[in-house]
Protein backbone atom coordinates (compact mmCIF):
# COMPACT_ATOMS: atom_id res chain seq x y z
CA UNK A 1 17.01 9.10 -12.33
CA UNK A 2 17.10 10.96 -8.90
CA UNK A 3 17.07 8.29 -5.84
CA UNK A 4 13.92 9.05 -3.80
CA UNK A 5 12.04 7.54 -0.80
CA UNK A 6 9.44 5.55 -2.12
CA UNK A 7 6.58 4.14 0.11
CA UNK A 8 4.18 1.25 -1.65
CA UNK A 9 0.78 1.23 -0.23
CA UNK A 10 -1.12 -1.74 -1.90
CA UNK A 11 -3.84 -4.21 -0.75
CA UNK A 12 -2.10 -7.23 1.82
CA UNK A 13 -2.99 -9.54 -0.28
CA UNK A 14 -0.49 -8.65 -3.20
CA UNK A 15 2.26 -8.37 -0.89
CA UNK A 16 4.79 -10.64 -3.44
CA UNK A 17 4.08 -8.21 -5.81
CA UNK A 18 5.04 -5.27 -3.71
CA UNK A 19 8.09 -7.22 -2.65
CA UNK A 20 8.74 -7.77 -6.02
CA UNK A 21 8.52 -4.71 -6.84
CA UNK A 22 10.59 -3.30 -4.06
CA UNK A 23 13.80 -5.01 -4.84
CA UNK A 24 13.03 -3.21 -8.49
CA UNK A 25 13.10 0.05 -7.29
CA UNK A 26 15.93 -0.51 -4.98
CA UNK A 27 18.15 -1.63 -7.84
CA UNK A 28 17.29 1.67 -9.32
CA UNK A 29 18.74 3.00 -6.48
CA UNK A 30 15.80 4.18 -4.13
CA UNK A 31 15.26 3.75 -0.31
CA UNK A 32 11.39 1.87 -0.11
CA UNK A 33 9.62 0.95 2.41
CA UNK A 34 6.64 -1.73 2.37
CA UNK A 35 4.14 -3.10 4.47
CA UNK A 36 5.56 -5.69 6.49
CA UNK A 37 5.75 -9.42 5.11
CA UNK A 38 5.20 -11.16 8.28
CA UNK A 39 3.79 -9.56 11.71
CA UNK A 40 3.70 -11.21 15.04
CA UNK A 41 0.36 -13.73 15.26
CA UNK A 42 -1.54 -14.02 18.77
CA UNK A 43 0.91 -16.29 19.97
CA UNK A 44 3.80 -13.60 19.25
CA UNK A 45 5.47 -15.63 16.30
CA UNK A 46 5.48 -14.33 12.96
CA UNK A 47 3.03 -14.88 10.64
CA UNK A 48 2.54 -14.03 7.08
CA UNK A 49 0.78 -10.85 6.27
CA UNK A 50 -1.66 -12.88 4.09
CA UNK A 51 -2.76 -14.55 7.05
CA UNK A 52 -3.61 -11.89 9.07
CA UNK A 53 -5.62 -10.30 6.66
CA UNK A 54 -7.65 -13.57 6.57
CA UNK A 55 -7.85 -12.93 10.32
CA UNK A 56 -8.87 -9.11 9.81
CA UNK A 57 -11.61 -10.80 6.93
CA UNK A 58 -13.11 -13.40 9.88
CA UNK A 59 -12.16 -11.90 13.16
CA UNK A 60 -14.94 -10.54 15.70
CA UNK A 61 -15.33 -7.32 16.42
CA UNK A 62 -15.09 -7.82 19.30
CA UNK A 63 -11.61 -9.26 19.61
CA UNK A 64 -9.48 -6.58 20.77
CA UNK A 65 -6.20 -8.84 19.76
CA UNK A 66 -6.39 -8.52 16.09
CA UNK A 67 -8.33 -4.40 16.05
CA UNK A 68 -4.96 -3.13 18.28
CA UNK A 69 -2.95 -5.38 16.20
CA UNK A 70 -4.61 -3.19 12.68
CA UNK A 71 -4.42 -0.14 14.51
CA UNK A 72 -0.80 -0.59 14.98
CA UNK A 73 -0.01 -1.78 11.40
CA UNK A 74 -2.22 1.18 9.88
CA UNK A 75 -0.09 4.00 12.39
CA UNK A 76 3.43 2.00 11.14
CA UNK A 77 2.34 2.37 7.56
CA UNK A 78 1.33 5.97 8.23
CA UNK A 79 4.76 6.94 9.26
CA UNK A 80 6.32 5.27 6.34
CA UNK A 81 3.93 7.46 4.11
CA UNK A 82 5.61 10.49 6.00
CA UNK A 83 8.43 9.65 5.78
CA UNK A 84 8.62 9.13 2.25
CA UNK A 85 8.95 11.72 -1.36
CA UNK A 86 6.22 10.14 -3.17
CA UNK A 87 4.04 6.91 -2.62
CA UNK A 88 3.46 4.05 -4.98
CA UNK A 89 0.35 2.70 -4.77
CA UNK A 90 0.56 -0.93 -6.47
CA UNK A 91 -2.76 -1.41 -8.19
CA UNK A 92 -3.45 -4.93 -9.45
CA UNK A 93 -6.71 -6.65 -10.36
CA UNK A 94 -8.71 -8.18 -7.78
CA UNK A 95 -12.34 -9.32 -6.96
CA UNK A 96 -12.61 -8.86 -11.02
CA UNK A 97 -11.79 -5.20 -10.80
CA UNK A 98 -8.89 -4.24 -12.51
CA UNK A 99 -6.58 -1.82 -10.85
CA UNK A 100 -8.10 -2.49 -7.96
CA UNK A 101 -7.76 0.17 -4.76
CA UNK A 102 -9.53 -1.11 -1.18
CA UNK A 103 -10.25 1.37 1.05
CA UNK A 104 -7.32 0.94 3.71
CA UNK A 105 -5.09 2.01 0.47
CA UNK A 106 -7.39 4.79 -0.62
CA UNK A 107 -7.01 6.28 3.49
CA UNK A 108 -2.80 6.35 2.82
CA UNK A 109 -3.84 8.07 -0.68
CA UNK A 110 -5.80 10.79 1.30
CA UNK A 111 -2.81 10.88 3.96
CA UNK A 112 -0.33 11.55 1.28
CA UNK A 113 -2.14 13.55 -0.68
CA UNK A 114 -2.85 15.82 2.86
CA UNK A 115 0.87 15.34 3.16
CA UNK A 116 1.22 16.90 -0.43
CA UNK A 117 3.48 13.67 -1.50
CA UNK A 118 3.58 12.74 -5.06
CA UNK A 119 1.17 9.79 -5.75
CA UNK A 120 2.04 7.38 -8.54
CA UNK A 121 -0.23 4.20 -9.45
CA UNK A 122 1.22 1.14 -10.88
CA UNK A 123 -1.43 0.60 -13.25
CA UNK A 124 -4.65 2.83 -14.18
CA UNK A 125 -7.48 4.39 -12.19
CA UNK A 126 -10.15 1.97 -11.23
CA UNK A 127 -13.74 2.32 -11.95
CA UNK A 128 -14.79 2.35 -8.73
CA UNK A 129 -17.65 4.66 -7.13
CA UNK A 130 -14.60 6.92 -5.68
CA UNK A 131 -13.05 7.34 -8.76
CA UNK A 132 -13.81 10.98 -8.47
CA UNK A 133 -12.10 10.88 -5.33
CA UNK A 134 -8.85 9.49 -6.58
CA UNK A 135 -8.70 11.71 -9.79
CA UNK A 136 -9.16 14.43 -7.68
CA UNK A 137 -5.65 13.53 -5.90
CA UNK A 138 -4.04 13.99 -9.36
CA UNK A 139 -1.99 10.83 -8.96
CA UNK A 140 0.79 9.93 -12.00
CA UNK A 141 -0.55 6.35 -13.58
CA UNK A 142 2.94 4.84 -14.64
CA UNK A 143 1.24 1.91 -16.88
CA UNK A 144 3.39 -0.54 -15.37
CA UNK A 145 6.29 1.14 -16.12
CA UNK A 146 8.34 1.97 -12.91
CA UNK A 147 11.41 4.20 -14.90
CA UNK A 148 8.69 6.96 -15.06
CA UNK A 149 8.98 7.46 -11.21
CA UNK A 150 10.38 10.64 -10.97
């Protein structure tokens, strides 16, 4: 298997699963980068990445604090997705749908798929509305089985 840079764009709230899934990959010998596990709360001190999407879920819209504190998470992300070969979009079941894909992950699809970066999904294609939208990007569904990156 040829080492590649691998970028997983998944909902926050699997984030052990990505992690998980990271160390995976990098004992197969690939660079990967991930959303962040923790990110600096209002206070400045760390706080998990499952908490601030509960903050993103409840926050006014109003509250400038936690919009400039998405719009600098989504721009990080987007730089990982450039900087990457291929993305890995990690595609579990939530909210009862299974291989779930929100629509902060479907926006890094579209960016790599702009980017012309390979697009592999953990698990298979949602039926979601966009599902049209998502074939159309022609991404590889591994079944689960991360040795098919490549």
């Amino acid at each position: 298997m040829v080492s590649m840079r691998i970028t997983i764009c998944s909902s926050l709230v699997f984030i052990d699963e990505v992690l998980r899934i990271k160390h995976e990959l990098e004992a197969l010998g690939h660079e990967v980068a991930t959303p962040p596990a923790t990110v600096p709360g209002r206070d400045g001190n760390p706080i998990s990445v499952a908490e601030m999407y509960k903050i993103y879920k409840q926050a006014d819209p109003n509250d400038p604090w936690v919009w400039n504190r998405r719009e600098i998470s989504m721009h990080d992300h987007y730089q990982k997705i450039e900087w990457a070969n291929v993305v890995l979009i990690v595609n579990v079941e939530k909210s009862g749908i299974l291989g779930y894909i929100g629509m902060n992950t479907m926006m890094e699809m579209g960016l790599a798929f702009y980017l012309r970066k390979k697009i592999y999904l953990l698990n298979p294609i949602p039926d979601v509305s966009y599902r049209e939208e998502i074939l159309g990007m022609k991404p590889l569904v591994l079944n689960g089985d991360l040795k098919q990156l490549g």
